[in-house]
C-alpha atoms as a PDB file:
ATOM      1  CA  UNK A   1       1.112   2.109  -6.276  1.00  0.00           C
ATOM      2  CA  UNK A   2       4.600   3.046  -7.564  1.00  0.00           C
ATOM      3  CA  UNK A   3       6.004   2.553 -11.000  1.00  0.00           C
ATOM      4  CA  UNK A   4       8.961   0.168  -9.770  1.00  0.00           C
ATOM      5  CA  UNK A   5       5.878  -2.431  -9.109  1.00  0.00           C
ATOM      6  CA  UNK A   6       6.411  -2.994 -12.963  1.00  0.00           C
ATOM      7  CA  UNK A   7       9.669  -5.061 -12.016  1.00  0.00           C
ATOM      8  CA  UNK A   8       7.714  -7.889 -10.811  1.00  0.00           C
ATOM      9  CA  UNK A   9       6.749  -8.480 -14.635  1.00  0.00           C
ATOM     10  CA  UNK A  10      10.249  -9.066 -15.906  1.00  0.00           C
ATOM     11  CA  UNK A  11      10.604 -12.266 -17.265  1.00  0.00           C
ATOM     12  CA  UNK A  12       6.830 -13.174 -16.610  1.00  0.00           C
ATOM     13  CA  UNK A  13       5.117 -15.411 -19.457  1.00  0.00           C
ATOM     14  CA  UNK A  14       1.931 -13.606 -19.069  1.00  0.00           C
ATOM     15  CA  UNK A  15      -0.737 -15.342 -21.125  1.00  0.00           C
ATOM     16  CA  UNK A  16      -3.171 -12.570 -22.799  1.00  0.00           C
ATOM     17  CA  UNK A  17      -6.620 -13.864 -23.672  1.00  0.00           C
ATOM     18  CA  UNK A  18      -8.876 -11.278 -25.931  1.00  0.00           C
ATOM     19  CA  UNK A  19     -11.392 -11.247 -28.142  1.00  0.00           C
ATOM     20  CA  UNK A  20      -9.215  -8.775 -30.624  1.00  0.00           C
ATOM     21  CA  UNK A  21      -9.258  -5.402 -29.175  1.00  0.00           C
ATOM     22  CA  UNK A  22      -8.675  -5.574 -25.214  1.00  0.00           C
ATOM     23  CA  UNK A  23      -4.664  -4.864 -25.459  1.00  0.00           C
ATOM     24  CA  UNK A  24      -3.784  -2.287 -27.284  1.00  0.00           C
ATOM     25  CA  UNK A  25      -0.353  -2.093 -29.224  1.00  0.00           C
ATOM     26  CA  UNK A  26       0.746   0.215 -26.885  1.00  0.00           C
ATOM     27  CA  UNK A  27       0.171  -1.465 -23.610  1.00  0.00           C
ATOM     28  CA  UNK A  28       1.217  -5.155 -25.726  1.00  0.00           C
ATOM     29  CA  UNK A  29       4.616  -2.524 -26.207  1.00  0.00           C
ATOM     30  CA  UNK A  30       4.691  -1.524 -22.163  1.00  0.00           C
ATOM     31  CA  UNK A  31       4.197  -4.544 -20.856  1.00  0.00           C
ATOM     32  CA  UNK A  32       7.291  -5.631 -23.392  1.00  0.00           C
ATOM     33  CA  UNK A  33       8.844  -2.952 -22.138  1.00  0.00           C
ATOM     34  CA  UNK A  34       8.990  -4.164 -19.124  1.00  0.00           C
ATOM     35  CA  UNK A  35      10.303  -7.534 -19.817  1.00  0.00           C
ATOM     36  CA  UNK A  36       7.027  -9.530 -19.771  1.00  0.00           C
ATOM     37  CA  UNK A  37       7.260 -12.670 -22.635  1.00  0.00           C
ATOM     38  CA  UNK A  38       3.356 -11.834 -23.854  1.00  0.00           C
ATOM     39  CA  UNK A  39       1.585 -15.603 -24.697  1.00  0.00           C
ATOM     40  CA  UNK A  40      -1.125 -15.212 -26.916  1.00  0.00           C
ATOM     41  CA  UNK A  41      -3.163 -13.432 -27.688  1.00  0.00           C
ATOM     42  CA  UNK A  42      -5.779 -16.694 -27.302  1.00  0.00           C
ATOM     43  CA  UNK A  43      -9.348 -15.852 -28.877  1.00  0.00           C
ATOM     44  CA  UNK A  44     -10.814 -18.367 -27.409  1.00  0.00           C
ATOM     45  CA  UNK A  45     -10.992 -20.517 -23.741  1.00  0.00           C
ATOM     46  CA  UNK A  46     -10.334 -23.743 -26.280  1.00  0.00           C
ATOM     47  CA  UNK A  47      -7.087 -22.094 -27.389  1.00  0.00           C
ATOM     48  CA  UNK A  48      -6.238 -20.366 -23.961  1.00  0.00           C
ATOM     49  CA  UNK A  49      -6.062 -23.866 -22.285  1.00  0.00           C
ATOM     50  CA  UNK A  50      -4.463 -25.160 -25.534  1.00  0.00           C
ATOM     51  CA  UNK A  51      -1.816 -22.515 -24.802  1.00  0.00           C
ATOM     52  CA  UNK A  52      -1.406 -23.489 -20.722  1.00  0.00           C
ATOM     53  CA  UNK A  53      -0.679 -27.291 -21.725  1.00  0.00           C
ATOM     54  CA  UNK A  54       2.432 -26.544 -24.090  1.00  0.00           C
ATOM     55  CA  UNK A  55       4.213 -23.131 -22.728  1.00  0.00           C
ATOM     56  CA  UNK A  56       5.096 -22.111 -19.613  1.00  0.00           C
ATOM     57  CA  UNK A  57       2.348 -19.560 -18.347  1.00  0.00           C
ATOM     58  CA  UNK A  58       3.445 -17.414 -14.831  1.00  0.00           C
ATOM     59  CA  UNK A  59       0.482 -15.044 -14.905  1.00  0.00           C
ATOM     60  CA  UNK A  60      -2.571 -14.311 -16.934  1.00  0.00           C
ATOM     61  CA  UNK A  61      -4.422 -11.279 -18.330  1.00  0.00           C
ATOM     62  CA  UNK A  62      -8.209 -12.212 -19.123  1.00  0.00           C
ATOM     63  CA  UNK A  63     -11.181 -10.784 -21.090  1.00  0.00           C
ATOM     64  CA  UNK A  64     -14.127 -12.031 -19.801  1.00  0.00           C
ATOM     65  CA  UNK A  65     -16.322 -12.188 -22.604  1.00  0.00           C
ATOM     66  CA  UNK A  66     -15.085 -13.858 -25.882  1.00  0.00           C
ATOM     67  CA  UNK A  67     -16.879 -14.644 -29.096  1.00  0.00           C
ATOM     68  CA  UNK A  68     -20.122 -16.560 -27.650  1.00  0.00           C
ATOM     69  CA  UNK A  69     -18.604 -17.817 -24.509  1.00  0.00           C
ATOM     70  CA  UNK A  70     -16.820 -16.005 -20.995  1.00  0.00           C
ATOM     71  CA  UNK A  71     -13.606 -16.552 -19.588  1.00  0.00           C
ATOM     72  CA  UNK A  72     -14.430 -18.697 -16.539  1.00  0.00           C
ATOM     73  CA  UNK A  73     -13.638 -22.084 -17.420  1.00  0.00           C
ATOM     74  CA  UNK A  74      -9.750 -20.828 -18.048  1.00  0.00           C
ATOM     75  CA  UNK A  75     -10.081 -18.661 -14.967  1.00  0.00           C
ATOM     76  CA  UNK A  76     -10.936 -21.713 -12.859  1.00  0.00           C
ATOM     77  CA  UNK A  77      -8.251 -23.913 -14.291  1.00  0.00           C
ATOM     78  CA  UNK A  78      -5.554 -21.370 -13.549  1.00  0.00           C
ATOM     79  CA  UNK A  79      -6.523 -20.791 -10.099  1.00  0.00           C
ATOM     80  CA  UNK A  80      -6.482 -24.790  -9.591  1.00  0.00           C
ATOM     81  CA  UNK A  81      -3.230 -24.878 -11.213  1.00  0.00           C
ATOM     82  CA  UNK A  82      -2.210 -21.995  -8.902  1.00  0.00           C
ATOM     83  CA  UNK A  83      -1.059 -19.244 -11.430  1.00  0.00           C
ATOM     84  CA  UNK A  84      -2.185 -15.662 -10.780  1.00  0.00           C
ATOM     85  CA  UNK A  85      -4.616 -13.795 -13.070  1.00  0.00           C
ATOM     86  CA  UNK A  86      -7.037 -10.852 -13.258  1.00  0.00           C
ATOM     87  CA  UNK A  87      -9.668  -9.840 -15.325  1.00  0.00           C
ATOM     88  CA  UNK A  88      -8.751  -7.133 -17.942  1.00  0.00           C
ATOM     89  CA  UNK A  89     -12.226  -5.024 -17.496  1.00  0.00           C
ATOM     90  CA  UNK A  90     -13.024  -2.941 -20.691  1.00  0.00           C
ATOM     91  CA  UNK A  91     -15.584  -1.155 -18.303  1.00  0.00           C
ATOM     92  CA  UNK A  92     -15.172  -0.006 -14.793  1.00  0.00           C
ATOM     93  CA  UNK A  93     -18.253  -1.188 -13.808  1.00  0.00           C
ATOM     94  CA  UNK A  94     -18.288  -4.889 -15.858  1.00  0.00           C
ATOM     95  CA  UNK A  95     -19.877  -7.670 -13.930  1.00  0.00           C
ATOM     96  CA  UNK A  96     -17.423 -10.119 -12.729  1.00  0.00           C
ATOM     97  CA  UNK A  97     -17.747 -12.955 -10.227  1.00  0.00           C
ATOM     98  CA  UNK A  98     -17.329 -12.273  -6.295  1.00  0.00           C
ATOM     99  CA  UNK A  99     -14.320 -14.541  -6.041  1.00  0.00           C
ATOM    100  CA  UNK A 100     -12.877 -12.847  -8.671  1.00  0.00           C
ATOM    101  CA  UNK A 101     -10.569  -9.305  -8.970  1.00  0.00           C
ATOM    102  CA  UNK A 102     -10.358  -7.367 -12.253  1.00  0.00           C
ATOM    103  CA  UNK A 103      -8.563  -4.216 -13.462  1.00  0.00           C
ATOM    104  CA  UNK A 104      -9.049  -2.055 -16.482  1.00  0.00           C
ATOM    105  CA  UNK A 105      -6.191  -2.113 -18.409  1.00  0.00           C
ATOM    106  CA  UNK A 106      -5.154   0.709 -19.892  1.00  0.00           C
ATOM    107  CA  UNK A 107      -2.171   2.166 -21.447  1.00  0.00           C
ATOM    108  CA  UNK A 108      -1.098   4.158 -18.029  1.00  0.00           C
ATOM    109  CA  UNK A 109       1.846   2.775 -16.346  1.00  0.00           C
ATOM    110  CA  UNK A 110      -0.139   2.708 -12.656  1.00  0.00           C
ATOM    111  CA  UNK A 111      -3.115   0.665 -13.976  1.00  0.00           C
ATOM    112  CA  UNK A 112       0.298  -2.283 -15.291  1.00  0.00           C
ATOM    113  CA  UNK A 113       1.666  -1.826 -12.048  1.00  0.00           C
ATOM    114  CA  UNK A 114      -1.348  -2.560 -10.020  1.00  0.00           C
ATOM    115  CA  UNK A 115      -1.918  -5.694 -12.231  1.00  0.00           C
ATOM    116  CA  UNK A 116       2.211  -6.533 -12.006  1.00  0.00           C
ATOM    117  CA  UNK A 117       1.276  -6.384  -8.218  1.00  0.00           C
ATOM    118  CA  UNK A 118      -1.972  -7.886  -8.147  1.00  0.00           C
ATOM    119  CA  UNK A 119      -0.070 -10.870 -10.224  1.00  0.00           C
ATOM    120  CA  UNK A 120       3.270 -11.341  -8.813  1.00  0.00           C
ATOM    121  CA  UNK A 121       3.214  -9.298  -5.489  1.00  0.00           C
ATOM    122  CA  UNK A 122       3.844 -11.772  -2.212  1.00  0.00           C
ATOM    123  CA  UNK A 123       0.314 -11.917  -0.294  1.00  0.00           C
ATOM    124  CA  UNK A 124       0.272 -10.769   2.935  1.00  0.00           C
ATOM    125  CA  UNK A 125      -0.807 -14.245   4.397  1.00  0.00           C
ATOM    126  CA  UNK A 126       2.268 -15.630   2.365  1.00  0.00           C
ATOM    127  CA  UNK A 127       0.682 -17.159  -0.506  1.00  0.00           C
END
């Protein structure tokens, strides 16, 4: 994965949904830094579809456990709606749903590349 990946996140509104502590300050900064329009952060899967229906949303970052409830309501209504997301893991090893992908997201610059790619990268099959 190279660094120049990042350039597929300029002028991306990428929709962040966290319970609090999932993106740090100073990959909220790097992902600025890279031109992304950050949407959010949504506590909540009321608030994260609340925030799909009024602003334009090209991409999402997910935590899949809020307060009480996961992510997959919101994950299923983006992939019908046909914008990219991934699962922001705060473990490795989390347990996430076959159909699903997820990342950990950290601060380093090759972890927001591989999500810039897994997000806005042209498939292979041309999707």
């Amino acid at each position: 994965m190279e660094i120049g990946d990042l350039r597929l996140l300029t002028g991306k509104h990428l929709l962040i949904v966290e319970r609090g502590d999932l993106v740090a300050d100073e990959v909220r900064l790097a992902l600025e830094q890279a031109g992304v329009v950050i949407v959010g952060p949504a506590s909540s899967v009321e608030i994260g579809l609340a925030l799909l229906n009024i602003i334009r949303i090209d991409g999402a970052v997910l935590d899949i456990r809020l307060e009480g409830e996961t992510v997959f309501p919101l994950a299923e209504r983006l992939q019908d709606a046909g914008i990219p997301f991934v699962f922001a893991l705060p473990h490795a090893d989390a347990d996430i749903a076959a159909k699903y992908g997820g990342y950990r997201l950290t601060e380093s610059l090759t972890a927001l590349a591989e999500i810039a790619k897994a997000l806005f990268a042209p498939r292979e099959n041309g999707d």
